[in-house]
Protein backbone atom coordinates (compact mmCIF):
# COMPACT_ATOMS: atom_id res chain seq x y z
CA UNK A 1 201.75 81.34 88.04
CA UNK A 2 199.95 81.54 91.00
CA UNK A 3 200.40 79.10 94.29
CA UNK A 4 197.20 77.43 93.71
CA UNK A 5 197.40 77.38 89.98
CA UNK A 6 199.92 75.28 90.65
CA UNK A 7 198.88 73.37 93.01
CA UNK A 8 195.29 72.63 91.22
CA UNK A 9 197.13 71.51 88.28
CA UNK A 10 200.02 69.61 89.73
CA UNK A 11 197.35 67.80 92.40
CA UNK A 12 195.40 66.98 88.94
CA UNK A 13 198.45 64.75 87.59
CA UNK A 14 200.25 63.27 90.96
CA UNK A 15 196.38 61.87 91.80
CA UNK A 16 196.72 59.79 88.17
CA UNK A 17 199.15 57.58 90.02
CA UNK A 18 198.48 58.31 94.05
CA UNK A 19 195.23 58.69 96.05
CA UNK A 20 193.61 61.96 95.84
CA UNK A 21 194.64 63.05 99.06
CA UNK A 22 197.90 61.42 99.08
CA UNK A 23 198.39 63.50 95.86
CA UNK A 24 197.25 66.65 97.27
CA UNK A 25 199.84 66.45 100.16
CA UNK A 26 202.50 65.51 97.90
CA UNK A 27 202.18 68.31 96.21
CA UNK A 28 201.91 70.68 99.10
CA UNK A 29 205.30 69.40 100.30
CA UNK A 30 207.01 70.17 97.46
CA UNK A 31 205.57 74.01 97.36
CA UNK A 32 206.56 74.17 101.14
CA UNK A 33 209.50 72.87 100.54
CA UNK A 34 211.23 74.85 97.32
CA UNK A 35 209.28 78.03 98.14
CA UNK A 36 210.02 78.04 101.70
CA UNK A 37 206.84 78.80 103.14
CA UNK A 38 205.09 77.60 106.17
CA UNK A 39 201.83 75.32 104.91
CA UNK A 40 199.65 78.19 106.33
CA UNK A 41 200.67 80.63 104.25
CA UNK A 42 199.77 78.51 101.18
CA UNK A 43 196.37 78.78 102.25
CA UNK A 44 196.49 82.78 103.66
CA UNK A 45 198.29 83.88 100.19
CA UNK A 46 196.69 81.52 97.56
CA UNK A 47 197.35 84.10 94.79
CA UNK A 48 200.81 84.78 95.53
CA UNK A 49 202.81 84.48 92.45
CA UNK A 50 205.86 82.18 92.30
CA UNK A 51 209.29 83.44 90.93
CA UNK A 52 209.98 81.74 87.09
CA UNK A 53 212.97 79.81 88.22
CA UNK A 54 210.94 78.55 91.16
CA UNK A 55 208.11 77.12 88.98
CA UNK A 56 211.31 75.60 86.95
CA UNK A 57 212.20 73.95 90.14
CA UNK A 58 208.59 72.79 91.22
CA UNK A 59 208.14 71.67 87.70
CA UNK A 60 211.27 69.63 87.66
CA UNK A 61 210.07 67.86 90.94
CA UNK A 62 206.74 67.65 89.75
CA UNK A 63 207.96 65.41 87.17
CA UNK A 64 210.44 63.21 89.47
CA UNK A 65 207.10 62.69 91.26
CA UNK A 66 205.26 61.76 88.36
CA UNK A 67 207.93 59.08 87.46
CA UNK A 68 207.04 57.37 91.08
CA UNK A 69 210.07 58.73 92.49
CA UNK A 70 209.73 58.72 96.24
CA UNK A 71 208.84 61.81 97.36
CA UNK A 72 211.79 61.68 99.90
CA UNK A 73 214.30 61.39 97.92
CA UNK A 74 213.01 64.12 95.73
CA UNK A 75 213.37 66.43 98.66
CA UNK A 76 216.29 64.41 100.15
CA UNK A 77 215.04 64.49 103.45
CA UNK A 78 212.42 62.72 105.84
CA UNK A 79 210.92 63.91 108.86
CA UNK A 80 212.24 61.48 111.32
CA UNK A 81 211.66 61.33 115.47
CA UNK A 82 211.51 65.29 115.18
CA UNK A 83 215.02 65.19 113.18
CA UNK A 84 214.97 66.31 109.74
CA UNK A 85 217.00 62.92 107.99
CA UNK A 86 219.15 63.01 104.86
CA UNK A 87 218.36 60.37 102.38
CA UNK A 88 219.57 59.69 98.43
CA UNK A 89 218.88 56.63 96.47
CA UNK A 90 221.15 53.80 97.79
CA UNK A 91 219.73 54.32 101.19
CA UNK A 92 216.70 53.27 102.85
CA UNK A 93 213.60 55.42 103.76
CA UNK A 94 212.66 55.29 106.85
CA UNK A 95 209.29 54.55 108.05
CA UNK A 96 206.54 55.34 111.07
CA UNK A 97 207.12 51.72 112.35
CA UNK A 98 211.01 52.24 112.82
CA UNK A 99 209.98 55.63 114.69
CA UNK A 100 207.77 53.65 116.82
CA UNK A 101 210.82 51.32 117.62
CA UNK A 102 212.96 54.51 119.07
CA UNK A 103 210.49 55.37 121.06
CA UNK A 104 209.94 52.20 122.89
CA UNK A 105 213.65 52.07 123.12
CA UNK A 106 213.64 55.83 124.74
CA UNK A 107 210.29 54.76 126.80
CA UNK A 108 211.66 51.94 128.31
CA UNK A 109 215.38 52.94 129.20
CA UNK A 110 216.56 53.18 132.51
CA UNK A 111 219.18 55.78 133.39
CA UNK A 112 221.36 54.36 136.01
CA UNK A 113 224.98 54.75 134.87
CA UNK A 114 227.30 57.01 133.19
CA UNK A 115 228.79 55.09 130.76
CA UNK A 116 226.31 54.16 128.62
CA UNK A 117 226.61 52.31 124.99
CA UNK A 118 223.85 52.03 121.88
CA UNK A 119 224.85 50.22 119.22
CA UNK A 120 222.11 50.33 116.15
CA UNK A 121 222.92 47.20 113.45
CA UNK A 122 221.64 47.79 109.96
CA UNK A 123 221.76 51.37 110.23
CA UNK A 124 221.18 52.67 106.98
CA UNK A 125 220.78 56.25 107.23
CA UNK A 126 221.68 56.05 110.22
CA UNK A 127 218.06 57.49 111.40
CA UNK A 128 217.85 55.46 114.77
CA UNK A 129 221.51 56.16 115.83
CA UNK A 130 220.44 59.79 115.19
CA UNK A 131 217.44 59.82 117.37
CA UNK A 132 218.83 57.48 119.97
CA UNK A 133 221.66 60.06 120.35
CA UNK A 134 219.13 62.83 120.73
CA UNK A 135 216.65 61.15 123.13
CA UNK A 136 219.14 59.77 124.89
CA UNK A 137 222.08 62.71 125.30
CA UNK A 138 224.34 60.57 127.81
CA UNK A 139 224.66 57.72 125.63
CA UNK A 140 227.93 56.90 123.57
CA UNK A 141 225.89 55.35 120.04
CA UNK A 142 227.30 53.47 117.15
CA UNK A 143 225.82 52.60 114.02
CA UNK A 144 227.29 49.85 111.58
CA UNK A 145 226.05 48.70 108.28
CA UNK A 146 227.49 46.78 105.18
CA UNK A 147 226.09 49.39 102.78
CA UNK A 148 229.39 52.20 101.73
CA UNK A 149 226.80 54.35 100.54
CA UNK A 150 224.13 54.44 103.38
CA UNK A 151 227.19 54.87 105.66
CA UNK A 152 228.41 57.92 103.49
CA UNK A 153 224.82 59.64 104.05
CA UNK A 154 224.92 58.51 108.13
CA UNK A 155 228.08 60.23 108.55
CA UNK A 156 227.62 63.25 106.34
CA UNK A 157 224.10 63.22 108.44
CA UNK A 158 223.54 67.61 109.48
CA UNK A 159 220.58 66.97 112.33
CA UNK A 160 221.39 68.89 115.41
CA UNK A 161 221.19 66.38 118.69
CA UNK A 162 221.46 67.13 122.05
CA UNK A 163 224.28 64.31 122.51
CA UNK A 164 227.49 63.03 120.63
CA UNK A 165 226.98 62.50 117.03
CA UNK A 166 227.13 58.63 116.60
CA UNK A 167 229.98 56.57 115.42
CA UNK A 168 229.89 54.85 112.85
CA UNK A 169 232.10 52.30 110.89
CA UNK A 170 231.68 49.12 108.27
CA UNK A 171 230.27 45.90 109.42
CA UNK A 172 228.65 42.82 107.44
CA UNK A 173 225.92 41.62 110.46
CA UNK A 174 225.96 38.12 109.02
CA UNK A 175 229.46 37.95 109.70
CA UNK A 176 231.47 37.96 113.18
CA UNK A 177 231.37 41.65 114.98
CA UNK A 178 234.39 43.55 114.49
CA UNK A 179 237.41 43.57 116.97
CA UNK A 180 238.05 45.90 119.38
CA UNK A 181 234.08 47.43 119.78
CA UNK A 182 232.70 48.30 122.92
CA UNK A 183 230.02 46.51 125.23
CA UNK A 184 226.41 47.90 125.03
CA UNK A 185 224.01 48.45 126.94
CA UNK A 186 221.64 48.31 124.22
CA UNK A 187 221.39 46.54 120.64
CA UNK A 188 218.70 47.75 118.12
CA UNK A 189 218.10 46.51 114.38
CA UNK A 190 216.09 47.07 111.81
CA UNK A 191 216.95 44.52 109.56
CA UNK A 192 216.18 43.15 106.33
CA UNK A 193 213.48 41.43 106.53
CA UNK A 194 210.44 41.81 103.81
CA UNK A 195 210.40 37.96 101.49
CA UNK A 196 211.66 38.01 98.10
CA UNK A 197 207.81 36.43 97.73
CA UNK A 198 206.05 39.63 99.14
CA UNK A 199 207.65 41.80 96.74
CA UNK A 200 204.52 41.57 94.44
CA UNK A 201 202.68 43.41 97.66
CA UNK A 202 204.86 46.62 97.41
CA UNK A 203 204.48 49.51 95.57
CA UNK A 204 206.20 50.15 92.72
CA UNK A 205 208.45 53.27 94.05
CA UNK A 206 209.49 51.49 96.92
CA UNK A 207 210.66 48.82 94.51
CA UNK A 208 212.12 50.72 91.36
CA UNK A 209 213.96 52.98 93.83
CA UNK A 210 214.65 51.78 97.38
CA UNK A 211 217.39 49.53 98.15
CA UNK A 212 216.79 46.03 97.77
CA UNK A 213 219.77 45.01 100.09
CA UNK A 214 218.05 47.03 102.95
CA UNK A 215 214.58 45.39 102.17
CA UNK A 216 214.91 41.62 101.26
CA UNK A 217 215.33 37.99 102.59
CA UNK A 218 215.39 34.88 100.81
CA UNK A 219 211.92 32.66 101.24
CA UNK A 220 213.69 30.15 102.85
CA UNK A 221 216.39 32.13 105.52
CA UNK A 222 213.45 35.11 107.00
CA UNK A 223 215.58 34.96 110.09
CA UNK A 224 218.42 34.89 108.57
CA UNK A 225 219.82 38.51 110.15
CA UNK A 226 217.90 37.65 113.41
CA UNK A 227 220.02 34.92 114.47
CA UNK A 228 223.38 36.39 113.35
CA UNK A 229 222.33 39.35 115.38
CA UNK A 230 220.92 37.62 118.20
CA UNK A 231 224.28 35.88 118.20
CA UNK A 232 226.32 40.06 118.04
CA UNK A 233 223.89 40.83 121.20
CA UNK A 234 225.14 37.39 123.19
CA UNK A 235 228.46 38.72 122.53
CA UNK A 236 228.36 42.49 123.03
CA UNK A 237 225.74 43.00 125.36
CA UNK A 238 226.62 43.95 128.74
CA UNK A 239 224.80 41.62 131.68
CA UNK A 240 221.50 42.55 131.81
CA UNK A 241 221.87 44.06 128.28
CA UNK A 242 218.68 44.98 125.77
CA UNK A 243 218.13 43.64 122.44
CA UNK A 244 215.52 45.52 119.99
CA UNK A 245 214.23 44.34 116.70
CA UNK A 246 211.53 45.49 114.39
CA UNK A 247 210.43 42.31 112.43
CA UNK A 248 208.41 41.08 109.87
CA UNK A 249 204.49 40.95 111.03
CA UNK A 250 204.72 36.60 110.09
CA UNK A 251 207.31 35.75 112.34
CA UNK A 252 206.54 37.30 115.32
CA UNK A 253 206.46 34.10 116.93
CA UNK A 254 209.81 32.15 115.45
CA UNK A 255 211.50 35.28 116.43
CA UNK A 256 210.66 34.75 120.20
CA UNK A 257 211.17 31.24 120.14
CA UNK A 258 215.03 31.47 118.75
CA UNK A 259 215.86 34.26 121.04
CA UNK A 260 214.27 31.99 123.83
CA UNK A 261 216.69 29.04 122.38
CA UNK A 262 219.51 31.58 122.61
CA UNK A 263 219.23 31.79 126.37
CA UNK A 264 217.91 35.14 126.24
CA UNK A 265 215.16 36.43 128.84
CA UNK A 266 212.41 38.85 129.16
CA UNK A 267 211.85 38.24 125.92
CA UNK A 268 208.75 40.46 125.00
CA UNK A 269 206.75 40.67 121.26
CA UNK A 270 204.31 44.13 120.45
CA UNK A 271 202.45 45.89 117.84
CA UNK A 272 202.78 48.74 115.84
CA UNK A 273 200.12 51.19 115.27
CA UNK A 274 198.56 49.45 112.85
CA UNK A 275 197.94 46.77 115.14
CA UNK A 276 200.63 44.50 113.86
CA UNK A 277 203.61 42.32 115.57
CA UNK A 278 206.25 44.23 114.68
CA UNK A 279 208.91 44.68 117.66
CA UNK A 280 210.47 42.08 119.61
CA UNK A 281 212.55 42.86 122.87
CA UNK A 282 214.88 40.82 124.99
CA UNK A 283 217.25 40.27 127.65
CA UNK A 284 221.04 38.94 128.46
């Protein structure tokens, strides 16, 4: 079997459940990624014959794709903030918006001391810490989450970084902050936060394979991790302090307003790409 063979025919059965295009560069991630060849040579060698146990391999994928798996997890890995990002089942993917988020973070930070602390809340695979730790080389970052498996993949994390590789420990954020953690000069979390309500909105792979913990709210709380976080911040934020949040697109507003009740300052609410509120910044 020949590259495009296979690609032809395996681009023929991913676009029966994805977009045609979407299918196409499914499919040309997985040759990239089991044959280990740059995506220009798939289009200089086009007849260039794959190895049996390879087209076992591709196969096998080709089927985990077929099945909706996440294409992530079928690689286990995600491009993240130029860091290549372990992820399994259990743990969250992470997405463009949450990229977006570290570099606002990164965009606006102001280096003006030597002793500097991150702390990322939620942190799943610990993606932001990651990236944080690698924008930002000076900085001391922590990562906590209530998830034993998403911390298992953040710690076992291989990403090279130009800083310390974060800490991380166990930590329910609707519950009090553990004892005996630092100050920070910076809070970030990307929390649960899509309604049980909206699930009907979301594609089926996301929701036959993703975490629900990391995804979902109950109708009736969506700020429910907001205000016990906003609460961590009041707590463990140094004076003058930084709190980050990507949020749910409908609450934009009541976000603001309870960080406003919360004495916080500077309080500022902006869009993703998509044109879309999705980050909310504030200040101790």
């Amino acid at each position: 079997m020949t590259v495009k063979s296979f690609i032809d025919g395996a681009t023929k059965r991913v676009a029966q459940i994805y977009p045609e295009q979407e299918a196409k560069n499914i499919v040309l991630r997985l040759v990239e990624h089991f044959l280990s060849i740059p995506n220009y040579k798939i289009y200089s060698e086009p007849k260039m014959a794959i190895k049996p146990e390879k087209v076992l391999e591709l196969n096998s994928a080709l089927e985990e794709i077929c099945k909706k798996r996440p294409l992530q997890y079928v690689l286990g890995y995600t491009e993240f903030a130029q860091l290549k990002i372990r992820v399994k089942e259990g743990v969250l993917i992470p997405r463009p918006e949450t990229e977006e988020l570290v570099y606002k973070i990164v965009e606006e930070f102001e280096d003006g001391s030597s002793d500097i602390n991150i702390l990322d809340v939620c942190t799943g695979s610990g993606c932001i810490a990651y990236a944080l730790a690698d924008a930002i080389p000076e900085a001391m970052v922590y990562g906590c989450d209530i998830s034993d498996d998403a911390l298992k993949v953040a710690c076992k994390q291989r990403v090279k970084i130009a800083g310390s590789r974060p800490i991380f420990f166990w930590a329910d954020a609707l519950s009090q902050p553990p004892a005996g953690i630092p100050k920070f000069d910076i809070i970030v979390s990307n929390p649960p936060y899509v309604r049980f309500s909206e699930a009907e909105l979301m594609d089926e792979n996301v929701l036959k394979y993703e975490p629900s913990i990391a995804l979902f709210v109950k109708d009736e709380e969506p700020l429910l991790y907001y205000k016990s976080i906003a609460l961590w911040a009041k707590q463990l934020l140094k004076k003058g302090g930084k709190l980050y949040f990507e949020i749910n697109e409908a609450f934009g507003i009541e976000v603001t307003q309870m960080l406003e009740q919360e004495g916080f300052v500077n309080i500022k609410l902006s869009k993703d790409i998509n044109s879309k509120d999705r980050f909310v910044s504030a200040q101790i």
